[in-house]
PDB file of N, CA and C in Angstrom:
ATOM      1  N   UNK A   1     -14.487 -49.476 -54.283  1.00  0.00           N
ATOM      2  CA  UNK A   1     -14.872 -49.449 -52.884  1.00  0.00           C
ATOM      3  C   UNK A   1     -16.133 -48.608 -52.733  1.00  0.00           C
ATOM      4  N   UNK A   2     -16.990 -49.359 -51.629  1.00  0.00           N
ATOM      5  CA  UNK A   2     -18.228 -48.362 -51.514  1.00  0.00           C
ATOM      6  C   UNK A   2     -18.420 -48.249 -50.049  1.00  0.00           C
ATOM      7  N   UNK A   3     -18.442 -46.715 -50.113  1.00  0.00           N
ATOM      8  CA  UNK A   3     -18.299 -46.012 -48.593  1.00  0.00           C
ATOM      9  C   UNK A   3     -19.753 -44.709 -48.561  1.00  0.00           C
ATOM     10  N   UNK A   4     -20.266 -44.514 -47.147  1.00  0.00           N
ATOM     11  CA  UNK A   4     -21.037 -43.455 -47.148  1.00  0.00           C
ATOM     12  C   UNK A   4     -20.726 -42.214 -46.641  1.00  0.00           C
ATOM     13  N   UNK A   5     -21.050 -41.152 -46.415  1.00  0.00           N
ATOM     14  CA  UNK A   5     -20.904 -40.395 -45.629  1.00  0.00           C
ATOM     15  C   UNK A   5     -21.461 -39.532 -44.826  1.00  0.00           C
ATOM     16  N   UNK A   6     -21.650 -38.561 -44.222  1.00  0.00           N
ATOM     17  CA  UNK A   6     -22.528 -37.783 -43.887  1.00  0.00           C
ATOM     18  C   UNK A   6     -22.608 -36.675 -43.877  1.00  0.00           C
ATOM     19  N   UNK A   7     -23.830 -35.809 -43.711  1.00  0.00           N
ATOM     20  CA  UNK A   7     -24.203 -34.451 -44.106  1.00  0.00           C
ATOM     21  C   UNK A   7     -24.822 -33.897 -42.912  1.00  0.00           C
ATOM     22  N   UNK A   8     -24.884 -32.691 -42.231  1.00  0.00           N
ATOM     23  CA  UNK A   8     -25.847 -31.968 -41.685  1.00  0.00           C
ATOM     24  C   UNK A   8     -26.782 -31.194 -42.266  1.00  0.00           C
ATOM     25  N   UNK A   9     -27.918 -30.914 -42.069  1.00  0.00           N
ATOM     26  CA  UNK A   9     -29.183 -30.281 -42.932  1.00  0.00           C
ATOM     27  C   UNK A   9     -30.256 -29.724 -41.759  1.00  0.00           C
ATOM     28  N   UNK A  10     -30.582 -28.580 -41.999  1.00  0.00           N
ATOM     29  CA  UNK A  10     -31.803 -27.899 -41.025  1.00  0.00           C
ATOM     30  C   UNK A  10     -33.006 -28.060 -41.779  1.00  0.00           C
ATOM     31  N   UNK A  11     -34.247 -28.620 -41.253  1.00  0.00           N
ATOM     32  CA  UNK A  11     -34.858 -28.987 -41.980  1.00  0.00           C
ATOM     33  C   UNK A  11     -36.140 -27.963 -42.453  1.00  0.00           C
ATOM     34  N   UNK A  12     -36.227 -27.880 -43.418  1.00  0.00           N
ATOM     35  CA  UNK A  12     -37.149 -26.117 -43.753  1.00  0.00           C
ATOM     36  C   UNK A  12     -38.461 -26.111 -42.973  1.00  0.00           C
ATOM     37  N   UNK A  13     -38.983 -26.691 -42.605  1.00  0.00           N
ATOM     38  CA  UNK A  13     -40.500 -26.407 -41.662  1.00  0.00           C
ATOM     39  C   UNK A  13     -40.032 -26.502 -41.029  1.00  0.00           C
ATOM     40  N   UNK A  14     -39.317 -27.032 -39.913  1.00  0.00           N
ATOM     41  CA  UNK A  14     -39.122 -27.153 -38.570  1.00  0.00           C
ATOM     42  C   UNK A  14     -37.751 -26.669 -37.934  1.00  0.00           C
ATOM     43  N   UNK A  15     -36.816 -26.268 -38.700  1.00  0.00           N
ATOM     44  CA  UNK A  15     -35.167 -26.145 -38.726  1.00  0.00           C
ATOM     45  C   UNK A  15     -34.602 -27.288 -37.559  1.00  0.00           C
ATOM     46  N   UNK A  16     -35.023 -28.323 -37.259  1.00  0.00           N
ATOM     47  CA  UNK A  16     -34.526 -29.099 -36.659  1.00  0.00           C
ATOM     48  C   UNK A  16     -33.086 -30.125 -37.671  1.00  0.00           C
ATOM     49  N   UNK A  17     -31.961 -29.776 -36.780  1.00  0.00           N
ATOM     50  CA  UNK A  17     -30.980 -30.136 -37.741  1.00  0.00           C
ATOM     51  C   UNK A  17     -30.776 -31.575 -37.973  1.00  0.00           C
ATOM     52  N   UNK A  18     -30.656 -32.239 -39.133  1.00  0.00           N
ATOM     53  CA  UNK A  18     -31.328 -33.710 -39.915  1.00  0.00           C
ATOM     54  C   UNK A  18     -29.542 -33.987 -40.119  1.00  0.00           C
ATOM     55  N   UNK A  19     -29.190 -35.085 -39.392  1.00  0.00           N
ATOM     56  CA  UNK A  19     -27.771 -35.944 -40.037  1.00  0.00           C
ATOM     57  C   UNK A  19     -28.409 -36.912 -41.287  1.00  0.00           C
ATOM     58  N   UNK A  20     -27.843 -36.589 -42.360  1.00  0.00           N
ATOM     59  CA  UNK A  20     -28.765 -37.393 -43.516  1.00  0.00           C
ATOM     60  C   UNK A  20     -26.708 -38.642 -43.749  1.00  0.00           C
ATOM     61  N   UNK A  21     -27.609 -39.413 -43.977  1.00  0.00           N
ATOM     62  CA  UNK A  21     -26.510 -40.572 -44.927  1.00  0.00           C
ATOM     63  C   UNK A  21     -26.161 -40.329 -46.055  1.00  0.00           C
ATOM     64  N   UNK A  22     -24.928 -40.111 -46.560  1.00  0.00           N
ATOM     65  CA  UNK A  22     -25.061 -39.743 -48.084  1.00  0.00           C
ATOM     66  C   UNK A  22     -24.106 -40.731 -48.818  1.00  0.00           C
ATOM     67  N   UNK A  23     -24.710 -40.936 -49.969  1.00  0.00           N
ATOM     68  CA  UNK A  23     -23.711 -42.355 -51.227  1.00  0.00           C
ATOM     69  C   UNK A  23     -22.671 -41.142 -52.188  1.00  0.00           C
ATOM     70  N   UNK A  24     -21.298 -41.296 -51.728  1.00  0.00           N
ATOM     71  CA  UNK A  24     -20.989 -40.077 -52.445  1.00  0.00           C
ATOM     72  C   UNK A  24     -20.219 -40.769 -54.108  1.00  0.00           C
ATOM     73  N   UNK A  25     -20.755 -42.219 -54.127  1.00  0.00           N
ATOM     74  CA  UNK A  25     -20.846 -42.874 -55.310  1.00  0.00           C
ATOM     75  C   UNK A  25     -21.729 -41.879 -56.650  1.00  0.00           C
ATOM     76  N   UNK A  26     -22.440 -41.409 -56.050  1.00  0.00           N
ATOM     77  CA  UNK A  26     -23.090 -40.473 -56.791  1.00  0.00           C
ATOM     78  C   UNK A  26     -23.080 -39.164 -56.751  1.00  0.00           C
ATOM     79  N   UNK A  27     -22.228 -37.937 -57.517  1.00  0.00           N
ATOM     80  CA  UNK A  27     -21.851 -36.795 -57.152  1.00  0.00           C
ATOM     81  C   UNK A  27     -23.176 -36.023 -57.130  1.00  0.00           C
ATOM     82  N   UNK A  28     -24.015 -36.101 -58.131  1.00  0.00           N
ATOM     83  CA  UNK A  28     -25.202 -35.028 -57.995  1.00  0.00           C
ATOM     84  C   UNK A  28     -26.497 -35.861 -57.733  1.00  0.00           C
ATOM     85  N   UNK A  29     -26.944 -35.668 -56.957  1.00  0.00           N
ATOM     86  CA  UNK A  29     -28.850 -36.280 -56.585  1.00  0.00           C
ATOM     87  C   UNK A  29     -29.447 -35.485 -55.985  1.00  0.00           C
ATOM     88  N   UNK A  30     -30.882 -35.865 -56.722  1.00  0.00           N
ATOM     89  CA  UNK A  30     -31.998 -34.820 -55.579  1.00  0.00           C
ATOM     90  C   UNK A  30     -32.787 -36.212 -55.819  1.00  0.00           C
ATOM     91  N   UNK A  31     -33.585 -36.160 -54.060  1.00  0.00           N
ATOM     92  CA  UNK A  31     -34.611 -36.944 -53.264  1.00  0.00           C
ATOM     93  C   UNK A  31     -35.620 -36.003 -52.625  1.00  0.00           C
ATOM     94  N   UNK A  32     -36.191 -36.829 -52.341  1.00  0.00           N
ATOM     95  CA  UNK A  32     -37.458 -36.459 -51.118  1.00  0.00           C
ATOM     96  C   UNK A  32     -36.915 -37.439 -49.804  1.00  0.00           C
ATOM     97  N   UNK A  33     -36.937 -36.600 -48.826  1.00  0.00           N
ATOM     98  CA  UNK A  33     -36.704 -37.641 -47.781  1.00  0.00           C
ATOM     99  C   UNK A  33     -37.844 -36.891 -46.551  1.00  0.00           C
ATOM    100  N   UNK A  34     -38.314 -37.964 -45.504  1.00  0.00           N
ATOM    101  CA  UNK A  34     -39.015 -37.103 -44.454  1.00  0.00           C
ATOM    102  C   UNK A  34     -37.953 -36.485 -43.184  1.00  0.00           C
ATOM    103  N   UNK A  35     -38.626 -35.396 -42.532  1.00  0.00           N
ATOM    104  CA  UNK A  35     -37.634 -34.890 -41.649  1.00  0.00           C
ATOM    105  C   UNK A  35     -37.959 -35.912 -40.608  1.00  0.00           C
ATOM    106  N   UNK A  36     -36.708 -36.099 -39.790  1.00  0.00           N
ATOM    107  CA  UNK A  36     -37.592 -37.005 -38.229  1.00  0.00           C
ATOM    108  C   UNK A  36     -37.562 -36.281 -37.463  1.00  0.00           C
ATOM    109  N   UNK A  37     -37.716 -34.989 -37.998  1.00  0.00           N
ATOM    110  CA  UNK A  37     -38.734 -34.527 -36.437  1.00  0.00           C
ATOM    111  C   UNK A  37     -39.917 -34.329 -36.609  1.00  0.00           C
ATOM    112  N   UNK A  38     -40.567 -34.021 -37.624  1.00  0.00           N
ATOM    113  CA  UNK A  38     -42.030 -32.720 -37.901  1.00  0.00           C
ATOM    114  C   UNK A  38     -42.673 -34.101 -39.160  1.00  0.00           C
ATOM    115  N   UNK A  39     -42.088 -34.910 -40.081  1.00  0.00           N
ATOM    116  CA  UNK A  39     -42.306 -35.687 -40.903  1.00  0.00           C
ATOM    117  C   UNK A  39     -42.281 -34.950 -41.884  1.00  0.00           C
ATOM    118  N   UNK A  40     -42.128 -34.007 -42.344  1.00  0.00           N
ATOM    119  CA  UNK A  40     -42.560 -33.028 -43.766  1.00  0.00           C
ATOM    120  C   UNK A  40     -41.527 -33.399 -44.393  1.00  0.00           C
ATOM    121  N   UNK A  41     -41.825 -33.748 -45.995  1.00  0.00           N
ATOM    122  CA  UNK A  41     -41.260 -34.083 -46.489  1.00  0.00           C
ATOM    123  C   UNK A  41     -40.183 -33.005 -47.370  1.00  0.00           C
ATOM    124  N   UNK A  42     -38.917 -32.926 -47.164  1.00  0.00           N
ATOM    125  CA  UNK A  42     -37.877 -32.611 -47.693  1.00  0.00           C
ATOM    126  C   UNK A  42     -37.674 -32.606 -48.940  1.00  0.00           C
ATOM    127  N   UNK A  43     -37.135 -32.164 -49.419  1.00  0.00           N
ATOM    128  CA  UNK A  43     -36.387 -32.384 -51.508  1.00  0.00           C
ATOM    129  C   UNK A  43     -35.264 -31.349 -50.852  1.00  0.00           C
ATOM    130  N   UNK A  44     -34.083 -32.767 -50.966  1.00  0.00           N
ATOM    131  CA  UNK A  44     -32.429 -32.791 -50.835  1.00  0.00           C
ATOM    132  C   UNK A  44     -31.876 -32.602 -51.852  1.00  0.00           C
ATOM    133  N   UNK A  45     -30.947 -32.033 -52.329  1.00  0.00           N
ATOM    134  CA  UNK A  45     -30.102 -31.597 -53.078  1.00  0.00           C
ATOM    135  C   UNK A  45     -28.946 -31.932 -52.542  1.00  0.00           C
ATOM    136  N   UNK A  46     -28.042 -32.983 -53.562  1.00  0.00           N
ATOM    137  CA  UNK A  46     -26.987 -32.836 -52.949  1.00  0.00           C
ATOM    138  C   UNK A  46     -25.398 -33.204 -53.959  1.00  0.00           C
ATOM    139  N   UNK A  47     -24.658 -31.910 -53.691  1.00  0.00           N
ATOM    140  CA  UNK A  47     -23.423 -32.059 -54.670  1.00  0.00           C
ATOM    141  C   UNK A  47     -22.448 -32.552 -54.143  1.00  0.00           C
ATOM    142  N   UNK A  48     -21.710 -33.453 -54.923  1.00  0.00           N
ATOM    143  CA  UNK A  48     -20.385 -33.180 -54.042  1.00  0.00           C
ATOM    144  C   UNK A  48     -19.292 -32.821 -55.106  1.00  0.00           C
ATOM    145  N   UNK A  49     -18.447 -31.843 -54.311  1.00  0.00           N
ATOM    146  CA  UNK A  49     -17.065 -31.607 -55.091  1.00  0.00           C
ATOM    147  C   UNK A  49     -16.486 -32.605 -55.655  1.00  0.00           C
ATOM    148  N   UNK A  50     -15.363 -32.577 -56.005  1.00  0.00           N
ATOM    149  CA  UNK A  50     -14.323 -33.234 -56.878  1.00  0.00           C
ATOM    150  C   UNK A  50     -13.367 -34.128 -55.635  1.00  0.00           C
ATOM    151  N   UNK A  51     -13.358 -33.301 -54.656  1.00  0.00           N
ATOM    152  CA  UNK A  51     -12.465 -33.926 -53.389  1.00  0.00           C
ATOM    153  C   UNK A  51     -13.525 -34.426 -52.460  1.00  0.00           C
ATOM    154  N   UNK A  52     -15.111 -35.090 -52.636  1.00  0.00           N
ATOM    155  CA  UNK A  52     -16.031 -35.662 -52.391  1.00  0.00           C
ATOM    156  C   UNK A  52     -16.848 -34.902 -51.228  1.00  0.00           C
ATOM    157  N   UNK A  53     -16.454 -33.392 -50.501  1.00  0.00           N
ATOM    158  CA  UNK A  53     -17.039 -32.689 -49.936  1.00  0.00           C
ATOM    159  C   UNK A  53     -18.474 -32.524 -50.689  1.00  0.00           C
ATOM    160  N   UNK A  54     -19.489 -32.808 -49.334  1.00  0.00           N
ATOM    161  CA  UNK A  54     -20.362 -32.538 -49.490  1.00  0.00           C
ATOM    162  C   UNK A  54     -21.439 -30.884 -49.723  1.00  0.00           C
ATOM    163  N   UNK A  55     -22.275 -30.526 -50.861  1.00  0.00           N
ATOM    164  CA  UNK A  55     -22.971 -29.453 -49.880  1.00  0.00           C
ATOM    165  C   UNK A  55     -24.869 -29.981 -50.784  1.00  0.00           C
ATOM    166  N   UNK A  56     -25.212 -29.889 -48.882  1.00  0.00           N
ATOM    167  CA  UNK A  56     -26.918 -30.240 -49.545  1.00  0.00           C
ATOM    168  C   UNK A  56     -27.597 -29.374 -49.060  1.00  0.00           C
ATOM    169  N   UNK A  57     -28.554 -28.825 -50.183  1.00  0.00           N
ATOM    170  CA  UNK A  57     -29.770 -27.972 -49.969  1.00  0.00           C
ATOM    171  C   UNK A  57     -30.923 -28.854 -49.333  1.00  0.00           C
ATOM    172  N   UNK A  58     -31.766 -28.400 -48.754  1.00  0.00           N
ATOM    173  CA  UNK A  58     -32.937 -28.814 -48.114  1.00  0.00           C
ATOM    174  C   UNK A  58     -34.040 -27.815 -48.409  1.00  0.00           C
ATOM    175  N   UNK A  59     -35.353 -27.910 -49.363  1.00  0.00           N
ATOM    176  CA  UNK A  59     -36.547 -27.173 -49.525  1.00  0.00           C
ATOM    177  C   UNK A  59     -37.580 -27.967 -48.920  1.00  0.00           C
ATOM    178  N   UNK A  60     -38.930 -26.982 -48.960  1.00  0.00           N
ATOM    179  CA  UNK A  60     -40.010 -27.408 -48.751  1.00  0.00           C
ATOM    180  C   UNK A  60     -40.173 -28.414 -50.457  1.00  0.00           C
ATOM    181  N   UNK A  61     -41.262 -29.517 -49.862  1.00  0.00           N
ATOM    182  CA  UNK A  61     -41.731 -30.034 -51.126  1.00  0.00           C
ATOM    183  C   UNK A  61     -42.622 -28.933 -52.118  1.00  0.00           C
ATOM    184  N   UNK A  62     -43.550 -28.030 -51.243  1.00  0.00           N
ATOM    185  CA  UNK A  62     -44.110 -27.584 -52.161  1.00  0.00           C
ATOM    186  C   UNK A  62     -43.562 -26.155 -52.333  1.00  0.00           C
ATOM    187  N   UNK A  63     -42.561 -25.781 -52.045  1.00  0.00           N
ATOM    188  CA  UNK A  63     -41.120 -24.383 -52.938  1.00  0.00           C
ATOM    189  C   UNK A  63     -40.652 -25.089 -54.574  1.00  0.00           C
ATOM    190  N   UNK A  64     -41.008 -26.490 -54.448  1.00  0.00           N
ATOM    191  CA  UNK A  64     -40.158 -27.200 -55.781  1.00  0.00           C
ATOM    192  C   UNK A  64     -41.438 -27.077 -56.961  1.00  0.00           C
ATOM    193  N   UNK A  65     -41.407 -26.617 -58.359  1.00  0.00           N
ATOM    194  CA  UNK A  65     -41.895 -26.438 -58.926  1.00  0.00           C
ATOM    195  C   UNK A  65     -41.474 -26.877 -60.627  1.00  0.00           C
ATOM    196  N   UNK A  66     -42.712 -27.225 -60.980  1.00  0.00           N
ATOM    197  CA  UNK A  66     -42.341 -28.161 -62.996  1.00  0.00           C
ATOM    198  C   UNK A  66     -41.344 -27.391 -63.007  1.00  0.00           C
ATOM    199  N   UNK A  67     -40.399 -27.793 -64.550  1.00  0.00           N
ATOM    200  CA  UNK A  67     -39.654 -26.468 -65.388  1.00  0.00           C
ATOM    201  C   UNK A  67     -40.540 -25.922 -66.024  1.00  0.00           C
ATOM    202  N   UNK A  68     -42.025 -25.893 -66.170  1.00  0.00           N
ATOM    203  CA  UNK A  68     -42.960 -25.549 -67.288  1.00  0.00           C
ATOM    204  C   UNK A  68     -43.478 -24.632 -66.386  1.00  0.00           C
ATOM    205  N   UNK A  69     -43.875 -24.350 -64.782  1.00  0.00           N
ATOM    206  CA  UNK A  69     -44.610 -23.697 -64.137  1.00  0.00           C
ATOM    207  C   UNK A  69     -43.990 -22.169 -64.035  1.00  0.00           C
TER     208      UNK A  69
END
């Protein structure tokens, strides 16, 4: 079965709080998504437990850095 769910997220430039869609088909992902309020682009983090609870981080794009930097 394939089901979505959802997340709340404040979004780091603007803290305007972002309901994001989440595939909890997939326990660990990171994206870029834009905020809809300000457009700045986001890098989501997002885990979910074992009992499919969600928890997602939200950074600036440019806080995210190589593993080499």
């Amino acid at each position: 079965m394939h089901y979505t769910d959802t997340a709340q997220v404040h979004c780091p430039y603007c803290d305007a709080l972002q309901t994001l869609v989440l595939d909890p088909s997939i326990p660990e992902q990171e994206y870029t998504e834009d905020c809809q309020t300000c457009c700045q682009p986001m890098v989501l983090a997002v885990h979910l437990d074992p009992m499919h609870a969600p928890y997602v981080a939200a950074r600036r794009e440019d806080d995210v850095h190589s593993p080499g930097d």
